[in-house]
N, C-alpha and C. Protein backbone atom coordinates (compact mmCIF):
# COMPACT_ATOMS: atom_id res chain seq x y z
N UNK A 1 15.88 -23.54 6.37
CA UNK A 1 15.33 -22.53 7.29
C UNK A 1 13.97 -22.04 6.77
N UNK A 2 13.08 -22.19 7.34
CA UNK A 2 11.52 -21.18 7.01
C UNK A 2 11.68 -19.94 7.33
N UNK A 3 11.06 -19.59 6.34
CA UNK A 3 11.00 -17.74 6.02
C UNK A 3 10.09 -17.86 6.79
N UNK A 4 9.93 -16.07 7.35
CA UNK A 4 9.11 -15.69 8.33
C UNK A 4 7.45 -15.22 7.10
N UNK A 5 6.64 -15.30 8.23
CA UNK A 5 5.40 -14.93 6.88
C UNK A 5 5.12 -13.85 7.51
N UNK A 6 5.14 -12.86 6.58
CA UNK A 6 4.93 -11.26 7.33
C UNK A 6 3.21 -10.93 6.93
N UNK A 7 2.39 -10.40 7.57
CA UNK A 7 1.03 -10.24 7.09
C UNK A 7 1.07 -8.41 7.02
N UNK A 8 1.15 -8.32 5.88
CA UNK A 8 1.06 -6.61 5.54
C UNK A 8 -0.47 -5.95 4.74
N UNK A 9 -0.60 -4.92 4.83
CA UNK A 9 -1.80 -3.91 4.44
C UNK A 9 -1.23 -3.05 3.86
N UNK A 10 -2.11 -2.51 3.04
CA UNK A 10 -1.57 -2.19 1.77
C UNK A 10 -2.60 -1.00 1.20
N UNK A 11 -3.01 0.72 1.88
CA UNK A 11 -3.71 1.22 1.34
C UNK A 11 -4.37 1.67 0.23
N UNK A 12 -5.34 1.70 -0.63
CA UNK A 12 -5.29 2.13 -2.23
C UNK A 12 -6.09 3.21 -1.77
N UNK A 13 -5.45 4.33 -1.66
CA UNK A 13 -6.20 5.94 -1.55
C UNK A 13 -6.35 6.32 -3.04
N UNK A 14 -7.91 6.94 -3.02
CA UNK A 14 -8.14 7.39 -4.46
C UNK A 14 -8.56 9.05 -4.19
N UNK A 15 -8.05 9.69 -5.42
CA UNK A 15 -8.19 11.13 -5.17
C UNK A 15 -9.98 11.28 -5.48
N UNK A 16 -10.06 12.65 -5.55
CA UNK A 16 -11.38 13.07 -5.92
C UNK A 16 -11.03 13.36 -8.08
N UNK A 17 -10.16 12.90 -8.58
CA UNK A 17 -10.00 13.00 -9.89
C UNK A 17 -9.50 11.45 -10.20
N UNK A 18 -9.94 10.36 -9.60
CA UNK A 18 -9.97 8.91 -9.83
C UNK A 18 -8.57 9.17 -9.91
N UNK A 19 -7.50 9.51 -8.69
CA UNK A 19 -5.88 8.96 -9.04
C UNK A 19 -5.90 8.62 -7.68
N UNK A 20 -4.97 7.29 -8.00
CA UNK A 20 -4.66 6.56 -6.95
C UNK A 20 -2.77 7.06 -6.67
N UNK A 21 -3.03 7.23 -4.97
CA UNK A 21 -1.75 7.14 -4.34
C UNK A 21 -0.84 6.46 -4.33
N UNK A 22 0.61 6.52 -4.78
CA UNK A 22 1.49 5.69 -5.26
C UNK A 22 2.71 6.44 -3.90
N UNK A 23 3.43 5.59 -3.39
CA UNK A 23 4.53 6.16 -2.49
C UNK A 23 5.76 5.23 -3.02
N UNK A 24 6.56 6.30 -3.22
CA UNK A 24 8.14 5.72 -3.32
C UNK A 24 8.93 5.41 -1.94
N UNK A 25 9.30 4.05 -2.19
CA UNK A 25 10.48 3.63 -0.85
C UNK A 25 11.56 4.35 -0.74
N UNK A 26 12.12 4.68 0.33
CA UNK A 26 13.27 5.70 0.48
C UNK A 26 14.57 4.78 0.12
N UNK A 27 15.32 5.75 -0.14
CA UNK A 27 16.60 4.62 -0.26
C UNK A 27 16.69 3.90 1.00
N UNK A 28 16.72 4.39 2.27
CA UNK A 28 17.42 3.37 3.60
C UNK A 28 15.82 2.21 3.74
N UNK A 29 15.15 2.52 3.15
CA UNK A 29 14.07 1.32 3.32
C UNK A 29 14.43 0.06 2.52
N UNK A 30 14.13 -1.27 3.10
CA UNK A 30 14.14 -2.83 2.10
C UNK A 30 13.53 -2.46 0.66
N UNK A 31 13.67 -2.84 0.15
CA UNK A 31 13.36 -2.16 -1.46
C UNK A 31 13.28 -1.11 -2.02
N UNK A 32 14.29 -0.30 -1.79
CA UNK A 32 14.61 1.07 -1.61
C UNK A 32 14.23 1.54 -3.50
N UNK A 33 13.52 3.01 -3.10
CA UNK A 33 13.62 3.61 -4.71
C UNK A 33 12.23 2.22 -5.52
N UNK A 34 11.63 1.64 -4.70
CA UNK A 34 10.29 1.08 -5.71
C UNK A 34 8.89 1.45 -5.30
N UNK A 35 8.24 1.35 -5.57
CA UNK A 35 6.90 2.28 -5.32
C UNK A 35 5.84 1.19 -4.76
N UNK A 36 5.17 1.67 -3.92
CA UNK A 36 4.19 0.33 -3.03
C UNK A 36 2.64 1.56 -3.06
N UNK A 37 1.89 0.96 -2.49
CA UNK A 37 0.97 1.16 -1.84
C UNK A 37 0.90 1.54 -0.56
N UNK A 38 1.27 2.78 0.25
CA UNK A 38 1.74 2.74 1.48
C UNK A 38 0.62 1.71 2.28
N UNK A 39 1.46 1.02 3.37
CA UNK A 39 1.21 0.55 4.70
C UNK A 39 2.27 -0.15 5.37
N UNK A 40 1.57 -1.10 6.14
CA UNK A 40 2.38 -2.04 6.92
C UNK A 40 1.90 -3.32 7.68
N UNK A 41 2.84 -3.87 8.29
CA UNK A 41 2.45 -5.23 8.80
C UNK A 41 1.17 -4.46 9.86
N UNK A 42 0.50 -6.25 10.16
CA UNK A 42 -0.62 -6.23 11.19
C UNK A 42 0.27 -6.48 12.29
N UNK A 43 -0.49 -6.04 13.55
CA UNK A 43 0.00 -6.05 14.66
C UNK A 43 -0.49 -7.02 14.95
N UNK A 44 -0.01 -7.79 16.23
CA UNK A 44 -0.95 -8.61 16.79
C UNK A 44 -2.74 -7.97 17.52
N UNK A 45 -3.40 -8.96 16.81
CA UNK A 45 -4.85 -8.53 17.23
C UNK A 45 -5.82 -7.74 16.72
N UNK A 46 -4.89 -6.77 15.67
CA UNK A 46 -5.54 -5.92 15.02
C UNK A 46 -6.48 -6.35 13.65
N UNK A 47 -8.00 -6.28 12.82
CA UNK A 47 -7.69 -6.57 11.87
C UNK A 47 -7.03 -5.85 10.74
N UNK A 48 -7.48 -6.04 9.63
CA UNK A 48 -6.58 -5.54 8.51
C UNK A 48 -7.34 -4.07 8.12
N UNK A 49 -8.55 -3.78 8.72
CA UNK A 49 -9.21 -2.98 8.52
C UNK A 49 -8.48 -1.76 9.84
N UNK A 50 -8.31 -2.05 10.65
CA UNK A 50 -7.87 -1.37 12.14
C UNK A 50 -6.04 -1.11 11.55
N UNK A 51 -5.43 -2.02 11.44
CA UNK A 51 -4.13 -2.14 10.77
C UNK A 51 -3.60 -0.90 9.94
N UNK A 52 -4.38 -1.30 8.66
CA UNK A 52 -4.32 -0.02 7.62
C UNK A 52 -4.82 1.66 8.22
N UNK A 53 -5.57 1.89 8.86
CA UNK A 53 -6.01 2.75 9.49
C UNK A 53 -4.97 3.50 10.69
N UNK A 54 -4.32 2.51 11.47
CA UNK A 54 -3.06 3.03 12.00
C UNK A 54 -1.71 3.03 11.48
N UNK A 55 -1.89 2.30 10.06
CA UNK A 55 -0.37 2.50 9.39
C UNK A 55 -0.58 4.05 8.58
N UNK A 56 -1.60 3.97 8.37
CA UNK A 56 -1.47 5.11 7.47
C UNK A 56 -1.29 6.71 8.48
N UNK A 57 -1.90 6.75 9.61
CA UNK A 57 -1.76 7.28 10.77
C UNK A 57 -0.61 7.70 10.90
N UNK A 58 0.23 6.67 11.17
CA UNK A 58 1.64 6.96 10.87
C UNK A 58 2.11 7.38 10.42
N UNK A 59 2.18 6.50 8.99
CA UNK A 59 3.51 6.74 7.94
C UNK A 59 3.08 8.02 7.18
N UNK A 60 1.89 8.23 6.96
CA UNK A 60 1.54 9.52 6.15
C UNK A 60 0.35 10.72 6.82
N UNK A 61 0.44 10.81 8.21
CA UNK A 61 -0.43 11.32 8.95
C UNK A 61 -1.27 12.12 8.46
N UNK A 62 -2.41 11.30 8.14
CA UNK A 62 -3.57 11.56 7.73
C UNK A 62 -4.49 10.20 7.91
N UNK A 63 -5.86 10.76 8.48
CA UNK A 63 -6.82 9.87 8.67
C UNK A 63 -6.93 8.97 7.45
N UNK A 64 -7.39 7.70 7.29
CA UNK A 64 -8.64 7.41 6.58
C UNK A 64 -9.59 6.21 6.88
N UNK A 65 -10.50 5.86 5.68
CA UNK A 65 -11.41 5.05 6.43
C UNK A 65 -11.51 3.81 5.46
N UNK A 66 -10.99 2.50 6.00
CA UNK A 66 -10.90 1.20 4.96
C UNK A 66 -12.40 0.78 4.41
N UNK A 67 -12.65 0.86 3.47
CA UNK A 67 -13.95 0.27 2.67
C UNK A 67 -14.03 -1.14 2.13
N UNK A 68 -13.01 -1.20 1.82
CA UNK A 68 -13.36 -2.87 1.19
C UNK A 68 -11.70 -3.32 0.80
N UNK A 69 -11.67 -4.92 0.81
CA UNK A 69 -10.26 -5.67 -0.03
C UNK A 69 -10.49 -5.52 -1.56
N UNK A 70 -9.72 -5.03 -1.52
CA UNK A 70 -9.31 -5.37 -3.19
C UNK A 70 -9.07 -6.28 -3.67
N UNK A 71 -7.59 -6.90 -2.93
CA UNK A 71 -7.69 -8.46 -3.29
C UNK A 71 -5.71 -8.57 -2.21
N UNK A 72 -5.32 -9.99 -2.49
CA UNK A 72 -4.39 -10.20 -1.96
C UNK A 72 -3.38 -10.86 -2.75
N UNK A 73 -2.24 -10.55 -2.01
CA UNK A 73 -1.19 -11.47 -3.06
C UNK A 73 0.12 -11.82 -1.96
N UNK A 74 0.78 -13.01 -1.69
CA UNK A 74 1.50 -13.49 -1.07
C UNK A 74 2.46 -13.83 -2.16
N UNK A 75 4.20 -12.78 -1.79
CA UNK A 75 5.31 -13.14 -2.19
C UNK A 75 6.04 -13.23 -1.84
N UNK A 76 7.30 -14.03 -2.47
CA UNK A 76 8.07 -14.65 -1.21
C UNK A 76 9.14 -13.90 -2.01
N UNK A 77 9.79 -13.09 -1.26
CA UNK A 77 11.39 -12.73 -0.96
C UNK A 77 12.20 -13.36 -0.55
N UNK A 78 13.52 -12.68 -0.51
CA UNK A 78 14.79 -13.76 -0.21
C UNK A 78 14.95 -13.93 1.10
N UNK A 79 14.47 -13.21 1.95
CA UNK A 79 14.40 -13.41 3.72
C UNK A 79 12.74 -13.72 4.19
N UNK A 80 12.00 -13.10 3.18
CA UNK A 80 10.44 -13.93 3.87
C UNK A 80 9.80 -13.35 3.59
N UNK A 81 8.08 -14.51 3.27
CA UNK A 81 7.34 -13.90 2.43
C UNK A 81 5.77 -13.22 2.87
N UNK A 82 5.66 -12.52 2.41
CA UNK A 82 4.84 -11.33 2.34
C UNK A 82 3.33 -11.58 1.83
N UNK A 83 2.32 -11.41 2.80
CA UNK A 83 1.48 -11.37 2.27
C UNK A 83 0.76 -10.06 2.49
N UNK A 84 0.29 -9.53 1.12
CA UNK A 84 0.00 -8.21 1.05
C UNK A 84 -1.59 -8.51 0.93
N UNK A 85 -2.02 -7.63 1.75
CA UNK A 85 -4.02 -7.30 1.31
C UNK A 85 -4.25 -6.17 1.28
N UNK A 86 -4.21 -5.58 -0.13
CA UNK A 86 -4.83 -4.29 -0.78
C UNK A 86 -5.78 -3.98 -0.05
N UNK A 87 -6.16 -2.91 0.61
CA UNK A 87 -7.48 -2.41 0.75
C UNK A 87 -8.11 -0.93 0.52
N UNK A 88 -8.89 -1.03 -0.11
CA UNK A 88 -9.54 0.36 -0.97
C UNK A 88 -10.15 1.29 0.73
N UNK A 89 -8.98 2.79 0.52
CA UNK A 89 -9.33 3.52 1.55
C UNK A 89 -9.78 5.05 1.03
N UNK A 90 -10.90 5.85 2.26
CA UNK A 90 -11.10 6.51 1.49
C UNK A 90 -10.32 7.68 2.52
N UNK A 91 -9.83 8.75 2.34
CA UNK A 91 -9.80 9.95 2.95
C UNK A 91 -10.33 10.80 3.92
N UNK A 92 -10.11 10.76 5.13
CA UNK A 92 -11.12 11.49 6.10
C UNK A 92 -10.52 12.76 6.44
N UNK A 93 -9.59 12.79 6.55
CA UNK A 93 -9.01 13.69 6.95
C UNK A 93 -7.45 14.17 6.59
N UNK A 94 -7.15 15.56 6.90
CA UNK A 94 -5.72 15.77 6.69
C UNK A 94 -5.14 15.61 5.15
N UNK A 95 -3.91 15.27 4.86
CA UNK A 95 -3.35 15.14 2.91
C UNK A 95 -2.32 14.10 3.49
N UNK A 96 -2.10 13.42 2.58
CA UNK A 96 -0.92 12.78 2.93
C UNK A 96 0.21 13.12 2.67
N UNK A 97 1.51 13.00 3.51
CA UNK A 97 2.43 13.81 3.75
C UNK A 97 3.67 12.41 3.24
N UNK A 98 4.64 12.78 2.84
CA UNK A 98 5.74 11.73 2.73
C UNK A 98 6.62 12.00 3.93
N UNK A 99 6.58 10.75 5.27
CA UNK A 99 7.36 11.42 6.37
C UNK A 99 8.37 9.94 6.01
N UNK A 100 8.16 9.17 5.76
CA UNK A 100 9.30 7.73 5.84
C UNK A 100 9.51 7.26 4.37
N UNK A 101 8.56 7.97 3.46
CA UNK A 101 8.88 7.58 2.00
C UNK A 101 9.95 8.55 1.66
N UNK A 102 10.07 8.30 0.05
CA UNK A 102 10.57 9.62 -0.80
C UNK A 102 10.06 10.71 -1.05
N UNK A 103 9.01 9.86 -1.47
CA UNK A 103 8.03 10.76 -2.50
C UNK A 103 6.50 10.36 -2.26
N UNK A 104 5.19 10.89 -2.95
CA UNK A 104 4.01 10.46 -2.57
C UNK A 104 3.27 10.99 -4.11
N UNK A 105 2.58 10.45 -5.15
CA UNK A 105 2.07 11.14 -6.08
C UNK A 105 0.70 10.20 -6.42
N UNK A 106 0.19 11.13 -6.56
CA UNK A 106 -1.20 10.42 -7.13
C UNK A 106 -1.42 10.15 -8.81
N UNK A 107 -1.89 9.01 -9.21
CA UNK A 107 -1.76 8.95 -10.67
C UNK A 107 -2.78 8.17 -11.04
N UNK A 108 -3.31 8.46 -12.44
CA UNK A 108 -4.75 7.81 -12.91
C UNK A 108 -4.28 6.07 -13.02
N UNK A 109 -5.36 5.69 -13.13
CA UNK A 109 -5.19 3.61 -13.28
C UNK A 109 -4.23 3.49 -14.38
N UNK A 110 -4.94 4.37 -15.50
CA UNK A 110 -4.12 3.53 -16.69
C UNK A 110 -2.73 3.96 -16.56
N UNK A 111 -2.24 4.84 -15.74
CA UNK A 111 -0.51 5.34 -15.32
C UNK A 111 -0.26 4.56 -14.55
N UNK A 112 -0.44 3.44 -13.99
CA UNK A 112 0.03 3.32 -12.72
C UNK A 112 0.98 2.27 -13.30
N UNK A 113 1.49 1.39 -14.49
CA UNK A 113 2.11 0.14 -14.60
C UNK A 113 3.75 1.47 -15.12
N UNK A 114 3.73 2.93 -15.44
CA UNK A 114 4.67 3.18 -15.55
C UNK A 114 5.67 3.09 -14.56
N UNK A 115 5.40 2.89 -13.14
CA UNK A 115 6.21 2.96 -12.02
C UNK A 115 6.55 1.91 -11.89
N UNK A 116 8.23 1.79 -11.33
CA UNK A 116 8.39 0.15 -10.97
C UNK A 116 7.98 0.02 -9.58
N UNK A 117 7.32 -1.18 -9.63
CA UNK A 117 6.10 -1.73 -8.32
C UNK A 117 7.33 -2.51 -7.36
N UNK A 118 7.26 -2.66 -6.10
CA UNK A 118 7.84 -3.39 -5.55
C UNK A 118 6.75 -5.32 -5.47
N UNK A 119 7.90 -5.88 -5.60
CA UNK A 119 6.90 -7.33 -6.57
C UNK A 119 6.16 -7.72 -6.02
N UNK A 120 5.70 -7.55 -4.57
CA UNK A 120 4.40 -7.87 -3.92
C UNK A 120 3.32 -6.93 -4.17
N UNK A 121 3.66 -5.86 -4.75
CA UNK A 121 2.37 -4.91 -4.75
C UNK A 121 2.12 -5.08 -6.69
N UNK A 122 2.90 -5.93 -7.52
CA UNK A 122 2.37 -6.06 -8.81
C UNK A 122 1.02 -6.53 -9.34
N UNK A 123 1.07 -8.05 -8.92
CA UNK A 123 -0.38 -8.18 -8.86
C UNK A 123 -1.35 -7.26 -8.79
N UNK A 124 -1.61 -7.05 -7.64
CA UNK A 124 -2.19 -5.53 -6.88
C UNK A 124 -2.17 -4.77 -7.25
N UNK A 125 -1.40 -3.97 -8.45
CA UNK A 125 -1.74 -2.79 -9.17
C UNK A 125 -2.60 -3.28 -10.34
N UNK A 126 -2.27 -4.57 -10.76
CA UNK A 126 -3.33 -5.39 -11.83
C UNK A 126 -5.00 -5.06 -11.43
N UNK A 127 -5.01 -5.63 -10.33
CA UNK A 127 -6.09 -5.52 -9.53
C UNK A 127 -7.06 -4.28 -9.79
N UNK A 128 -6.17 -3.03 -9.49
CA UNK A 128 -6.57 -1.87 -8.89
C UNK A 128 -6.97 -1.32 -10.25
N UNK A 129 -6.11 -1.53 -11.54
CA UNK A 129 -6.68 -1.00 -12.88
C UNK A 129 -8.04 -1.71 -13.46
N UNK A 130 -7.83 -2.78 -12.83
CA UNK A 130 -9.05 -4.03 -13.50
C UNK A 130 -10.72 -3.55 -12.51
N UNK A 131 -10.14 -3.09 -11.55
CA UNK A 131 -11.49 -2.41 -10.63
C UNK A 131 -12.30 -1.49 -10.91
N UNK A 132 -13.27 -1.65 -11.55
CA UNK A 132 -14.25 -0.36 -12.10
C UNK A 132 -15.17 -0.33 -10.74
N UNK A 133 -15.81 0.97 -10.53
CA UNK A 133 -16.88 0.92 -9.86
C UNK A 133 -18.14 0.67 -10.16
């Protein structure tokens, strides 16, 4: 059977004290209790720039505005695999709120490998520490 290929976005919100946004999965979510990068799949038609911009809309109602990829990483799970594209967002508006996560905390680069990552967003936290401006 072929796994389905899911195309997901993947916000990296940075505070005004260089900490990046970390969201915990709720227990009733697929990888419940591991910490991602909030977003979500692309819709049809949307790009990944438009995508991230209405996931975050959503899931943590608050604006923001996508600036650039970070980078990408495609993993495959036991029902289908995932391709995640980090993208560096900045804040326009509103705070972000935890309405479908657990939890929501912001934490400096070199903190961020203490959290367990859900395994598509590992790479991607590599990424995000290795990113100087």
């Amino acid at each position: 059977m072929d796994k389905k290929l899911v195309e997901v976005v993947a916000a990296v919100i940075e505070n005004e004290n260089n900490e990046i946004l970390c969201a915990l999965r709720s227990p009733v979510m697929v990888l419940p209790n591991m910490w991602e990068f909030p977003g979500g799949k692309i819709e049809k038609g949307e790009s990944e720039y438009e995508a991230i911009e209405r996931e975050i809309k959503e899931e943590l109602k608050c604006s923001v505005k996508a600036t650039e990829i970070i980078g990408k990483n495609t993993h495959e799970y036991e029902n289908i695999i995932v391709s995640l594209t980090a993208i560096k967002c900045i804040l326009v508006e509103g705070e972000p709120i935890a309405d479908e996560h657990s939890k929501l905390i912001y934490l400096k680069k070199e903190n961020l490998k203490s959290l367990i990552w859900a395994p598509a967003d590992i790479p991607l936290v590599e990424k995000v520490i290795s990113s100087n401006r």
